[in-house]
N, C-alpha and C. Protein backbone atom coordinates (compact mmCIF):
# COMPACT_ATOMS: atom_id res chain seq x y z
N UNK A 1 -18.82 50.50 5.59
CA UNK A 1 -17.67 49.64 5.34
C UNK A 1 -18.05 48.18 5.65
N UNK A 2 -17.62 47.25 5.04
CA UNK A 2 -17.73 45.71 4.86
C UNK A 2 -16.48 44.77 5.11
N UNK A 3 -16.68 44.29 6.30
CA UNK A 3 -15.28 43.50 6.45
C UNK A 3 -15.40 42.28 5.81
N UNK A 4 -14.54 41.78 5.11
CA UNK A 4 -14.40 40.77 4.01
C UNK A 4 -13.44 39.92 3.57
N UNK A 5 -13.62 38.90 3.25
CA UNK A 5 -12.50 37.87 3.19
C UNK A 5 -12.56 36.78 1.94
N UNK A 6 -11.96 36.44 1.21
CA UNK A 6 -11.73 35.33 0.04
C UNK A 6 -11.46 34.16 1.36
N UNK A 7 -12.13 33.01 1.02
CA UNK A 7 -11.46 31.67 1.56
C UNK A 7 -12.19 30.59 0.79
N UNK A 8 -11.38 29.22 1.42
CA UNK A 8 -11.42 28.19 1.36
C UNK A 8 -12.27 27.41 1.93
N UNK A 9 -13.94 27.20 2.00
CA UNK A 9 -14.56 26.02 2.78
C UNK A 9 -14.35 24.81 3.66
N UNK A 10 -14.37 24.41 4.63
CA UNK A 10 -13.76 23.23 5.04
C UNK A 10 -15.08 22.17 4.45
N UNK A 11 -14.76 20.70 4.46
CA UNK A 11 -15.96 19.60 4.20
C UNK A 11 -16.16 19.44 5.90
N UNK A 12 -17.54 18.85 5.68
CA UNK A 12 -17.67 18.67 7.71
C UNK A 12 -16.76 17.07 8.27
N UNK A 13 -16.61 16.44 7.82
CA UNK A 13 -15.43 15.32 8.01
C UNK A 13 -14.17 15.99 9.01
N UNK A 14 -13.92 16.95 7.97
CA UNK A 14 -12.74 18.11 8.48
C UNK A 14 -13.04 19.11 9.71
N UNK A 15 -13.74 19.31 9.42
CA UNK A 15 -14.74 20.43 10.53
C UNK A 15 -14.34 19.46 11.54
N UNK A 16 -15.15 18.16 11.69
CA UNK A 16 -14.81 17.14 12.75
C UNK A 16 -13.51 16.89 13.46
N UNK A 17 -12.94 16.46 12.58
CA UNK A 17 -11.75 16.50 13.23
C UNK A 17 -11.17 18.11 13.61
N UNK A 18 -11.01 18.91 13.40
CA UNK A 18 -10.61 19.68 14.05
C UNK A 18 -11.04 20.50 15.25
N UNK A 19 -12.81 19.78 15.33
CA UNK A 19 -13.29 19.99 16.44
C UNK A 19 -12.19 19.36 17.71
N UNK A 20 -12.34 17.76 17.41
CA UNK A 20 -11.79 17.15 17.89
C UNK A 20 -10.41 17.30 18.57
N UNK A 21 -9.43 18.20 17.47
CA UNK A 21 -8.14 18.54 17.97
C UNK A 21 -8.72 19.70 19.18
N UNK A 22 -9.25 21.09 19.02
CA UNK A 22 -9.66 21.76 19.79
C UNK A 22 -10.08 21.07 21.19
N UNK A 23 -11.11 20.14 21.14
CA UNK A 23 -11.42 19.60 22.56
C UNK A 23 -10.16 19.30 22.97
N UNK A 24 -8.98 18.59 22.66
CA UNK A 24 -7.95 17.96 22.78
C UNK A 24 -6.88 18.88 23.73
N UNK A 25 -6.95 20.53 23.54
CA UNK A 25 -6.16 21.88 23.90
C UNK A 25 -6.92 22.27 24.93
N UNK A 26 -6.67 22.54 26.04
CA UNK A 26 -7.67 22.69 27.51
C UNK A 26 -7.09 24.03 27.84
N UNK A 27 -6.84 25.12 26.43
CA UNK A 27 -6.97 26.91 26.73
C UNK A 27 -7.25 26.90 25.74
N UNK A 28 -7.40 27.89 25.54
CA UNK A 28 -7.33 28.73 24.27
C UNK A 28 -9.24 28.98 24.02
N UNK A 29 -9.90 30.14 23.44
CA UNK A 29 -10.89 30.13 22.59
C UNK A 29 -11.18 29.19 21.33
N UNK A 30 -11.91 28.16 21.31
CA UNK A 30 -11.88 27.67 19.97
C UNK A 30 -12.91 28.68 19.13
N UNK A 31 -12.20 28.30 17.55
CA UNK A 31 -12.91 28.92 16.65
C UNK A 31 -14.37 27.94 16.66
N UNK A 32 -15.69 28.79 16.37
CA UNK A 32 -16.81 28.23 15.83
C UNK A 32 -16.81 27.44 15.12
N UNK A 33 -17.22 26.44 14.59
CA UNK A 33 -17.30 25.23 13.64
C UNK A 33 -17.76 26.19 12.36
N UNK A 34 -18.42 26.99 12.17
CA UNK A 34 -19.28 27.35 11.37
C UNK A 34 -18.00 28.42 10.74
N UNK A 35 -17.08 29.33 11.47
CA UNK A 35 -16.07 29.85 11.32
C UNK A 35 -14.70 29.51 10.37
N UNK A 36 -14.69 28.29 10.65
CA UNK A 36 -13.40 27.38 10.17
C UNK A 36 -13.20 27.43 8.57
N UNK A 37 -12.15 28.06 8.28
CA UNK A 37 -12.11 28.54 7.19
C UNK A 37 -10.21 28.56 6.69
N UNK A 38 -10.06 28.37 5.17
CA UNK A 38 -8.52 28.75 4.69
C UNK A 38 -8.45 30.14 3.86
N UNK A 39 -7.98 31.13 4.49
CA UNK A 39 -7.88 32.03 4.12
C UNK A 39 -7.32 32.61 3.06
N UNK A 40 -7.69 32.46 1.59
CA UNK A 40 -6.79 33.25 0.52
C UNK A 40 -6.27 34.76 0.33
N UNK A 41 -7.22 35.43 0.82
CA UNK A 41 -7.04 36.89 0.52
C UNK A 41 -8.01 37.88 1.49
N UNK A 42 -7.52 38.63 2.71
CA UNK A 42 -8.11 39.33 3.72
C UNK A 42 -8.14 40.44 3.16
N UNK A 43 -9.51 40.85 2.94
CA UNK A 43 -9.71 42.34 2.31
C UNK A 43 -10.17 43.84 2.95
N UNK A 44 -9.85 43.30 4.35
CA UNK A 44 -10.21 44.24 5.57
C UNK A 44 -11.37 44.75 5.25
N UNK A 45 -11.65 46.08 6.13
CA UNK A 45 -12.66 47.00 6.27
C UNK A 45 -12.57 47.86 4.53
N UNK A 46 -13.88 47.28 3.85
CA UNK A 46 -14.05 48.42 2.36
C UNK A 46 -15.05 48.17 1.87
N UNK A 47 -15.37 49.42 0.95
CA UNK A 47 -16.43 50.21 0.98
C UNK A 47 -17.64 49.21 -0.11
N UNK A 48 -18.67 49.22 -0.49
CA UNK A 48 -19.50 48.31 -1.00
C UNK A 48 -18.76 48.43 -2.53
N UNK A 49 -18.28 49.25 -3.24
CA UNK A 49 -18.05 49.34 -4.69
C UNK A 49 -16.60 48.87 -4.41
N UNK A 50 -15.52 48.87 -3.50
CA UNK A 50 -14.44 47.47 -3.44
C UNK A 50 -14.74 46.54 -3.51
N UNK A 51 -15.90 46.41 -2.76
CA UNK A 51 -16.62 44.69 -2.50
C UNK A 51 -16.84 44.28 -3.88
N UNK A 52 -17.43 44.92 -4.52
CA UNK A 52 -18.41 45.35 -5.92
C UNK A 52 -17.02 44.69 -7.08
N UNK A 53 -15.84 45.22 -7.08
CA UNK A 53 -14.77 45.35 -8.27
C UNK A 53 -14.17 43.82 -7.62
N UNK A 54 -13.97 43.72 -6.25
CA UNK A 54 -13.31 42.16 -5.64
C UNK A 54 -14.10 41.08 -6.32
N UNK A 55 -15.29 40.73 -6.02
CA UNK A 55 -16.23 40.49 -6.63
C UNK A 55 -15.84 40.14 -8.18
N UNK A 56 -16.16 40.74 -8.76
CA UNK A 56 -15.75 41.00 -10.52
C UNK A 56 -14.52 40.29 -10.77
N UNK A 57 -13.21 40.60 -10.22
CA UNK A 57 -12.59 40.20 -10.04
C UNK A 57 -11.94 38.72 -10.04
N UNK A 58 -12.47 38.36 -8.62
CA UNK A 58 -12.89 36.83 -8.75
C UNK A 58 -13.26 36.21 -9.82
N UNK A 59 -14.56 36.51 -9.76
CA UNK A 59 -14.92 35.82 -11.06
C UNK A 59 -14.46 35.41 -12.57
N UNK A 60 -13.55 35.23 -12.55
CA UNK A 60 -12.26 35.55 -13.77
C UNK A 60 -11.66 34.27 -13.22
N UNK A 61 -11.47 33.86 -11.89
CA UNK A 61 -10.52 32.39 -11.77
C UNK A 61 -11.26 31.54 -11.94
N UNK A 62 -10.58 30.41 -13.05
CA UNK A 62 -11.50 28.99 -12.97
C UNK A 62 -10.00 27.76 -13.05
N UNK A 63 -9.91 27.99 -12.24
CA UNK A 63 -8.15 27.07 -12.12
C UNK A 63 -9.21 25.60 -11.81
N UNK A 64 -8.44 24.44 -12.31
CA UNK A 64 -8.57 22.95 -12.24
C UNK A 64 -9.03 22.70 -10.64
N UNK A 65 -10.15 21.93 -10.56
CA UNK A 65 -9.87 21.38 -8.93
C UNK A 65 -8.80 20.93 -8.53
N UNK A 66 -8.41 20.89 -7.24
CA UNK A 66 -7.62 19.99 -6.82
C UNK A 66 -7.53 19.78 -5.28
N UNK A 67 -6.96 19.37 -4.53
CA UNK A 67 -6.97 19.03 -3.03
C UNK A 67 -5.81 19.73 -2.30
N UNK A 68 -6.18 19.75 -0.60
CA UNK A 68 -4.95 19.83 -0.11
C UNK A 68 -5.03 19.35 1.42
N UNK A 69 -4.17 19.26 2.07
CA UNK A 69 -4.19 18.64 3.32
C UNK A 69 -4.35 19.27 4.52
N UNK A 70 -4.63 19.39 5.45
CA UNK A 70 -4.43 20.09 6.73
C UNK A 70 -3.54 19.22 7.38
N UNK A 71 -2.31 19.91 7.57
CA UNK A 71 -1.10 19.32 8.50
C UNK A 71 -0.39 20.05 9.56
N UNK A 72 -0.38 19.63 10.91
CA UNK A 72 0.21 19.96 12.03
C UNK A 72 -0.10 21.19 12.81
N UNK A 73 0.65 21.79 13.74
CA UNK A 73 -0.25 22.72 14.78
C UNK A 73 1.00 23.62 14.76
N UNK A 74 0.65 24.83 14.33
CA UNK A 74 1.61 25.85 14.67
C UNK A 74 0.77 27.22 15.45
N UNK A 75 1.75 27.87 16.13
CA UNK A 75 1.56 29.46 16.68
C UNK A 75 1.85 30.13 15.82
N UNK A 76 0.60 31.15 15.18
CA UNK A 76 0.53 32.19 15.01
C UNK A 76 0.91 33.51 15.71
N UNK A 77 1.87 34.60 15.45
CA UNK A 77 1.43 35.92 16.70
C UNK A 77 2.43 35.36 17.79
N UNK A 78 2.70 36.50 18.43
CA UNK A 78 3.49 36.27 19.46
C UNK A 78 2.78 36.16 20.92
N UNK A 79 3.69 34.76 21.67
CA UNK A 79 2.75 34.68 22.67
C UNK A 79 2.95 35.81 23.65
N UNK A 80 2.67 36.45 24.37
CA UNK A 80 1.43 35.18 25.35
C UNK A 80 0.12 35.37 24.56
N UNK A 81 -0.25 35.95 23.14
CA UNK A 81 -1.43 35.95 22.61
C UNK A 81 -1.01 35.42 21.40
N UNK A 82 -1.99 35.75 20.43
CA UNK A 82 -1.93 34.60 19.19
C UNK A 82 -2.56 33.87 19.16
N UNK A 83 -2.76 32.92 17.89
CA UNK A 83 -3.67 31.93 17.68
C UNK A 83 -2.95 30.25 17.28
N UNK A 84 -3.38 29.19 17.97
CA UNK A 84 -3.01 27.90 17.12
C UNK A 84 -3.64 27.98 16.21
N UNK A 85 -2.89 27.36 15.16
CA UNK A 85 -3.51 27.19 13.67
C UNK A 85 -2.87 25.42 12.99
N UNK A 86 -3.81 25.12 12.28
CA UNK A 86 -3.30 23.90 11.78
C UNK A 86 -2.52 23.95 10.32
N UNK A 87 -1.42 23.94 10.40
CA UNK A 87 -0.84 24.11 8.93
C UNK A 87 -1.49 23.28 7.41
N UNK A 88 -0.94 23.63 6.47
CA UNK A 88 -1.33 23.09 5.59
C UNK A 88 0.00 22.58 4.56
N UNK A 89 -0.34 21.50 4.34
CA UNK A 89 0.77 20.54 3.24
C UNK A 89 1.12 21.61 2.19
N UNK A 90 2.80 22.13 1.69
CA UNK A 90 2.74 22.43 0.64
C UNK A 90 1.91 21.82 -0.52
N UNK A 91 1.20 22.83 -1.47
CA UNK A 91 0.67 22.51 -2.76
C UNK A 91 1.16 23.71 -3.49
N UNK A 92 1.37 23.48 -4.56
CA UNK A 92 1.68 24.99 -5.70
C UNK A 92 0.73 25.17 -6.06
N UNK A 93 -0.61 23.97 -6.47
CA UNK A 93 -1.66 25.04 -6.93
C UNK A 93 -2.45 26.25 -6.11
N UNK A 94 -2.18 25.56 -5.15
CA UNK A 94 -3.41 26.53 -3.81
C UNK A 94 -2.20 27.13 -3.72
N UNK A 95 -0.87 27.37 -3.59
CA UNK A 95 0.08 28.88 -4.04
C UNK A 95 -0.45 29.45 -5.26
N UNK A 96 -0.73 29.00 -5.84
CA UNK A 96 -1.07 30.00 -7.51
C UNK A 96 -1.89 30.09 -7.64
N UNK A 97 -3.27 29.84 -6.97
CA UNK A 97 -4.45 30.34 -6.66
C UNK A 97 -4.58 31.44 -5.93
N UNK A 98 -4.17 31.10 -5.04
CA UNK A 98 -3.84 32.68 -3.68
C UNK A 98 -3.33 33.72 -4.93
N UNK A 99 -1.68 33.48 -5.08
CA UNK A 99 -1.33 34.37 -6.40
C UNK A 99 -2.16 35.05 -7.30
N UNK A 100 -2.57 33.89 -8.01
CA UNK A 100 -3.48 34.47 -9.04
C UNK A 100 -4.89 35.32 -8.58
N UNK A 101 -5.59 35.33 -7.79
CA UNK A 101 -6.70 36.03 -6.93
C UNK A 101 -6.28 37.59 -6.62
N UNK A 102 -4.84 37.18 -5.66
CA UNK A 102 -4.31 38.66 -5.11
C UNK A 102 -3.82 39.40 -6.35
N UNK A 103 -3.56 38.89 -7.67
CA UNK A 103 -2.90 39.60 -8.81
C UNK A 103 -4.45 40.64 -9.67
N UNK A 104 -5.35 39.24 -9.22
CA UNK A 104 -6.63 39.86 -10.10
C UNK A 104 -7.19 41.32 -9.43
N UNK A 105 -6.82 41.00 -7.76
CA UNK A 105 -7.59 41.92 -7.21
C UNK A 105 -6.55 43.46 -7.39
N UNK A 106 -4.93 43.20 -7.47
CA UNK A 106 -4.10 44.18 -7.86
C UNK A 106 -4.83 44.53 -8.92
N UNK A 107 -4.87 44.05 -9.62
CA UNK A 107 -5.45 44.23 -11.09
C UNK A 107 -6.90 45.56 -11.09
N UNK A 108 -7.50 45.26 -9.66
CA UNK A 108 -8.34 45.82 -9.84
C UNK A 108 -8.33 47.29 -8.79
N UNK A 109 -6.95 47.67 -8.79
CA UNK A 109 -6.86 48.38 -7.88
C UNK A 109 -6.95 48.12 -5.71
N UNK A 110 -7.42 47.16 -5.80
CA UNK A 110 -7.15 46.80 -4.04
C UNK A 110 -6.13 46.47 -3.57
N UNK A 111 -5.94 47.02 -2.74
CA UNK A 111 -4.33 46.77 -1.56
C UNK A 111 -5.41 45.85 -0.76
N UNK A 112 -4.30 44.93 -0.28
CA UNK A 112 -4.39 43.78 0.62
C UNK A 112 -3.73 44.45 2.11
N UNK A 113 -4.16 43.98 2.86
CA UNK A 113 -4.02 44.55 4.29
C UNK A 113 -2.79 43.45 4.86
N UNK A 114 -2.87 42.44 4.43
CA UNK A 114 -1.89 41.54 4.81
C UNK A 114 -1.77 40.90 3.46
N UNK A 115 0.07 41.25 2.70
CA UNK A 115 0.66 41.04 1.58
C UNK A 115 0.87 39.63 1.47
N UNK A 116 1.20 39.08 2.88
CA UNK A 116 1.94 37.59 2.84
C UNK A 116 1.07 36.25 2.90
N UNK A 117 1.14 35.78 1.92
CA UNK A 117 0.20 34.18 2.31
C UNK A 117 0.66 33.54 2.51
N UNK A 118 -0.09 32.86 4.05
CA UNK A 118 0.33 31.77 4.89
C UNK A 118 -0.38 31.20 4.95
N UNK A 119 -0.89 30.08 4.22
CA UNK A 119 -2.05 29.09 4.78
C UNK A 119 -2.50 28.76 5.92
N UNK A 120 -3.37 28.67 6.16
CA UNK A 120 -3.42 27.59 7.47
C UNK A 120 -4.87 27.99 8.15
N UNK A 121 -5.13 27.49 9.06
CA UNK A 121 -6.63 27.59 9.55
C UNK A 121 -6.88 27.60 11.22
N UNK A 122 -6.94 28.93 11.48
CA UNK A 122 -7.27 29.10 12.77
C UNK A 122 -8.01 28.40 13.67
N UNK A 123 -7.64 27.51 14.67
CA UNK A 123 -7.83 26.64 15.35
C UNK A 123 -8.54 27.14 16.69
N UNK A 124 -7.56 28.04 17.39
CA UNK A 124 -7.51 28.55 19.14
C UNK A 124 -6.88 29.91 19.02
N UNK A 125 -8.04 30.67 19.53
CA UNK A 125 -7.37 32.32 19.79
C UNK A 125 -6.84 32.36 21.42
N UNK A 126 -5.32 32.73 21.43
CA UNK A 126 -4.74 33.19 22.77
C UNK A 126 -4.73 34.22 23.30
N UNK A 127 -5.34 34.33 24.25
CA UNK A 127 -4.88 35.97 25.03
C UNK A 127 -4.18 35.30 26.36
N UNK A 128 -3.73 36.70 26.75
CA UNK A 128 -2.19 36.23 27.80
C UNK A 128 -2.92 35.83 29.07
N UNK A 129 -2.20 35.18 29.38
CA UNK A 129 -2.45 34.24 30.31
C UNK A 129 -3.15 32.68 30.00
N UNK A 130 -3.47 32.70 29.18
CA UNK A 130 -4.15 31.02 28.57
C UNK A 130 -3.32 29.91 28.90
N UNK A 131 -2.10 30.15 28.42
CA UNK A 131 -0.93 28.97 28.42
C UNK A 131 0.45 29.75 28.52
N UNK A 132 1.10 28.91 29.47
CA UNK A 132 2.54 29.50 29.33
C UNK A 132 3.26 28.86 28.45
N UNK A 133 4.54 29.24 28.27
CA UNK A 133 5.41 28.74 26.86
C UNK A 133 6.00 27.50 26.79
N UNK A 134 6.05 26.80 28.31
CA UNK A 134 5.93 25.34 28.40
C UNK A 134 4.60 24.56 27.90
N UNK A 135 3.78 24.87 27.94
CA UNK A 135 2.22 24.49 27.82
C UNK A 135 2.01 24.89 26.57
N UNK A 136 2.02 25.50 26.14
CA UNK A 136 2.66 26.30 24.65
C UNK A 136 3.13 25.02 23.58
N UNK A 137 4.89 24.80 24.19
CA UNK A 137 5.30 23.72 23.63
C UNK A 137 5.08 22.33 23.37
N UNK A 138 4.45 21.95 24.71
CA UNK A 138 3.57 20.62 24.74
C UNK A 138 2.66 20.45 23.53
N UNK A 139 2.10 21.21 24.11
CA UNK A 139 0.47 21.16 23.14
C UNK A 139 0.92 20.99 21.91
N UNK A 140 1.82 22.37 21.29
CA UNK A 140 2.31 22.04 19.45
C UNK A 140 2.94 20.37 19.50
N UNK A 141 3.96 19.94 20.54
CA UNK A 141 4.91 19.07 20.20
C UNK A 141 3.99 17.41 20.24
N UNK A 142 2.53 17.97 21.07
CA UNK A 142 1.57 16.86 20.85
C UNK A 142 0.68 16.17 19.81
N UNK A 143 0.64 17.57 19.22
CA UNK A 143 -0.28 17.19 18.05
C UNK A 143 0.35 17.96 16.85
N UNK A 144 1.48 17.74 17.11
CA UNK A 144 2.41 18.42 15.72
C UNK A 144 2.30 17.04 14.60
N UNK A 145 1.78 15.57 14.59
CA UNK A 145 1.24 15.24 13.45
C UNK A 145 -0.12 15.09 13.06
N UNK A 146 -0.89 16.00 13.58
CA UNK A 146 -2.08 16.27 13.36
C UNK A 146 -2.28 16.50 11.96
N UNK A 147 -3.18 15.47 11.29
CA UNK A 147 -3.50 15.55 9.53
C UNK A 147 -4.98 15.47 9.77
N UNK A 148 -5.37 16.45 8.46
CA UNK A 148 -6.81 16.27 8.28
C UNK A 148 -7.24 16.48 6.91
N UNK A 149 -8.18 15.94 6.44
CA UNK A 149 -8.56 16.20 4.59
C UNK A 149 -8.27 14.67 3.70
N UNK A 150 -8.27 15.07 2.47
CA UNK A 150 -8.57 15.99 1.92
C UNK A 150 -9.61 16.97 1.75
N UNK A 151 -8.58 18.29 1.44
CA UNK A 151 -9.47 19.14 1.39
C UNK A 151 -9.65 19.44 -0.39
N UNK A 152 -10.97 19.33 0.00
CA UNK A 152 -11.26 19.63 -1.92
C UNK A 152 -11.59 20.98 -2.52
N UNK A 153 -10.65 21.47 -3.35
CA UNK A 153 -10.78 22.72 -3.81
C UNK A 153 -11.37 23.12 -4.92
N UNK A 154 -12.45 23.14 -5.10
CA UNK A 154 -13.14 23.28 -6.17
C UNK A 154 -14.10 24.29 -6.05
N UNK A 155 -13.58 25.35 -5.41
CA UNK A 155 -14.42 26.44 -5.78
C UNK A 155 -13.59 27.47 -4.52
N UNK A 156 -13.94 28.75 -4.15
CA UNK A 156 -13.77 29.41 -3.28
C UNK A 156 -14.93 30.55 -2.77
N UNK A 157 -15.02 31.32 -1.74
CA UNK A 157 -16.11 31.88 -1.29
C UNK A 157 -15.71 33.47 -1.10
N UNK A 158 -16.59 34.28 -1.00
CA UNK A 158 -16.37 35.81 -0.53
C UNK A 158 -17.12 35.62 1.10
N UNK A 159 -16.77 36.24 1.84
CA UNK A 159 -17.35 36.27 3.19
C UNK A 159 -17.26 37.58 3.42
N UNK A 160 -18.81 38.16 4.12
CA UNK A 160 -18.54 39.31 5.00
C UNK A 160 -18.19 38.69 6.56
N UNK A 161 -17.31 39.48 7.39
CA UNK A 161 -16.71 39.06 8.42
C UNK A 161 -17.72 39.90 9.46
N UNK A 162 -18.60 39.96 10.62
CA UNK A 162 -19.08 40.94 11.31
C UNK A 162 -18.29 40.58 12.96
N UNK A 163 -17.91 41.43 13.34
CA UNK A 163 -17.64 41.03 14.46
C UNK A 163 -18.26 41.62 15.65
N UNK A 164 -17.93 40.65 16.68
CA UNK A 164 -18.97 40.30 18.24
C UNK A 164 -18.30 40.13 19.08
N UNK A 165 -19.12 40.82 20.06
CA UNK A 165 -17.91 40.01 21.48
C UNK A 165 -18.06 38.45 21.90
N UNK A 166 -18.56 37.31 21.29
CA UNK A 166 -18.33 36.17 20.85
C UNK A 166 -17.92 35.83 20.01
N UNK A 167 -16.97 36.63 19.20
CA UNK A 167 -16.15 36.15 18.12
C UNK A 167 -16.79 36.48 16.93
N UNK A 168 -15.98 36.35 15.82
CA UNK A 168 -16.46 36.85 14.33
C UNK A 168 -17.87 35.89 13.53
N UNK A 169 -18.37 36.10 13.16
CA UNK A 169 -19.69 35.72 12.27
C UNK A 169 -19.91 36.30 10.63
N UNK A 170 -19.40 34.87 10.51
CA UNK A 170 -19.01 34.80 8.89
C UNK A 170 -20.62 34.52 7.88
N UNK A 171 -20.77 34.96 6.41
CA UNK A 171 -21.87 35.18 5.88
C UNK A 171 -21.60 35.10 4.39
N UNK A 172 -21.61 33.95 3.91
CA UNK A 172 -20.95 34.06 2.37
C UNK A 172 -21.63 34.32 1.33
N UNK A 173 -20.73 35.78 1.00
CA UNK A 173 -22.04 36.44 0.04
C UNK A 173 -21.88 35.41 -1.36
N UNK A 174 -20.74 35.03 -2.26
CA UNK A 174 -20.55 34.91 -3.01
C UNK A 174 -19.78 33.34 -2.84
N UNK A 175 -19.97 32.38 -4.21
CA UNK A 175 -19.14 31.29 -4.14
C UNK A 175 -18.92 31.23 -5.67
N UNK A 176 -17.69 30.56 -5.80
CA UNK A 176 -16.78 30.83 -7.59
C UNK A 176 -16.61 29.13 -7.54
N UNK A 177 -17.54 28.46 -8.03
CA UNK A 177 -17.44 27.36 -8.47
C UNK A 177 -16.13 27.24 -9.61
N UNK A 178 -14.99 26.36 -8.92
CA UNK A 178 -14.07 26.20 -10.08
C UNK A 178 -14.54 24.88 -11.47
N UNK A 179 -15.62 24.51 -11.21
CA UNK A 179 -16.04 23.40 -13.04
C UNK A 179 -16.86 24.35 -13.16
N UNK A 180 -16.72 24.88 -14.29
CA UNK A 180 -17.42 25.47 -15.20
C UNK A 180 -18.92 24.88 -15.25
N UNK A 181 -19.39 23.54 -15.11
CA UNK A 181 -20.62 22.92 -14.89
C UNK A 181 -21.39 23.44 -13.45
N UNK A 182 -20.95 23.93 -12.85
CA UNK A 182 -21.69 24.12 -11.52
C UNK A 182 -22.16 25.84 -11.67
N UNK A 183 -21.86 26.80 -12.93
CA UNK A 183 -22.39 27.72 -13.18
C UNK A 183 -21.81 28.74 -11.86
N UNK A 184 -22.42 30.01 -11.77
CA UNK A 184 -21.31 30.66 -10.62
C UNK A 184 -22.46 31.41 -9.63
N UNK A 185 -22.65 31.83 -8.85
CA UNK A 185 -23.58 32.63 -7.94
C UNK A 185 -23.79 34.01 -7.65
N UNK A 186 -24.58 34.04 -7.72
CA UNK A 186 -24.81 35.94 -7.86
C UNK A 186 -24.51 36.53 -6.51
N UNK A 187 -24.09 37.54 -7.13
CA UNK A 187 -23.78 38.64 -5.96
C UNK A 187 -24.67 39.03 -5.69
């Protein structure tokens, strides 16, 4: 089995700054720099010929570039665990991208493990005791105008996910250049 994920690349500009917000939060686990990612479509634990049809799949979207923002600090999950995450600016296209991906992969027979898309980009993993719900509130109500990007969307990635007891270690098998000029990458 292959744990696996559709996302969004960050540019390192972005990476930066959200390093930056992280130093800024004095709990929490930060995510790896190398980690930092917008999640379109979590394809859990499946088997190499899911990977194989997801894959295929993909390859079928070539939607217009376009951008989007990283905006503000929300809790994920209920505390006392959970993760900060940095929201993201409504856009409809990156809604109808997500859409259109999770329709292709219906299309191809895969259930999604998590139905609902919520943008946003994991910042700080909580386990209980990190912060209490005063410390909690601060922190969001501090950097609740936290902006970062643009983020440029012009393509998306497949990732195998492996996980460690230092956290997950991401490996991108596949990338779907959205201009047709940049040709597409083999599986």
């Amino acid at each position: 089995m292959i744990r696996a994920f559709f996302a969004l690349t960050l540019p390192e500009l972005v990476v930066e700054q959200i390093e930056r917000l992280q130093d800024a939060i004095p709990f929490g686990r930060a995510s790896a720099p190398d980690t930092l990612h917008l999640t379109l479509a979590f394809l859990g634990e499946v088997t190499p010929e899911t990977l194989e049809a997801a894959h295929e799949a993909a390859e079928t979207l070539a939607p217009d570039p376009f951008a989007v923002e990283l905006r503000g600090l929300q809790l994920l999950g209920r505390p006392p665990g959970g993760v900060l995450a940095a929201g993201v600016a409504p856009e409809p296209r990156l809604d109808a991208l997500a859409a259109s991906l999770r329709s292709r992969l219906a299309g191809a027979r895969i259930s999604l493990p998590r139905e609902r898309f919520r943008p946003h980009v994991t910042l700080l993993r909580l386990k209980p005791g990190d912060a209490d719900e005063a410390t909690l509130a601060r922190a969001l109500g501090r950097h609740a105008d936290f902006r970062a990007g643009p983020v440029p969307v012009t393509g998306m990635s497949l990732f195998r996910s492996t996980l460690g007891p230092k956290g997950a270690r991401h490996e991108e098998m596949a990338r779907y250049p959205f201009d047709p000029i940049d040709g597409r990458d083999n599986f």
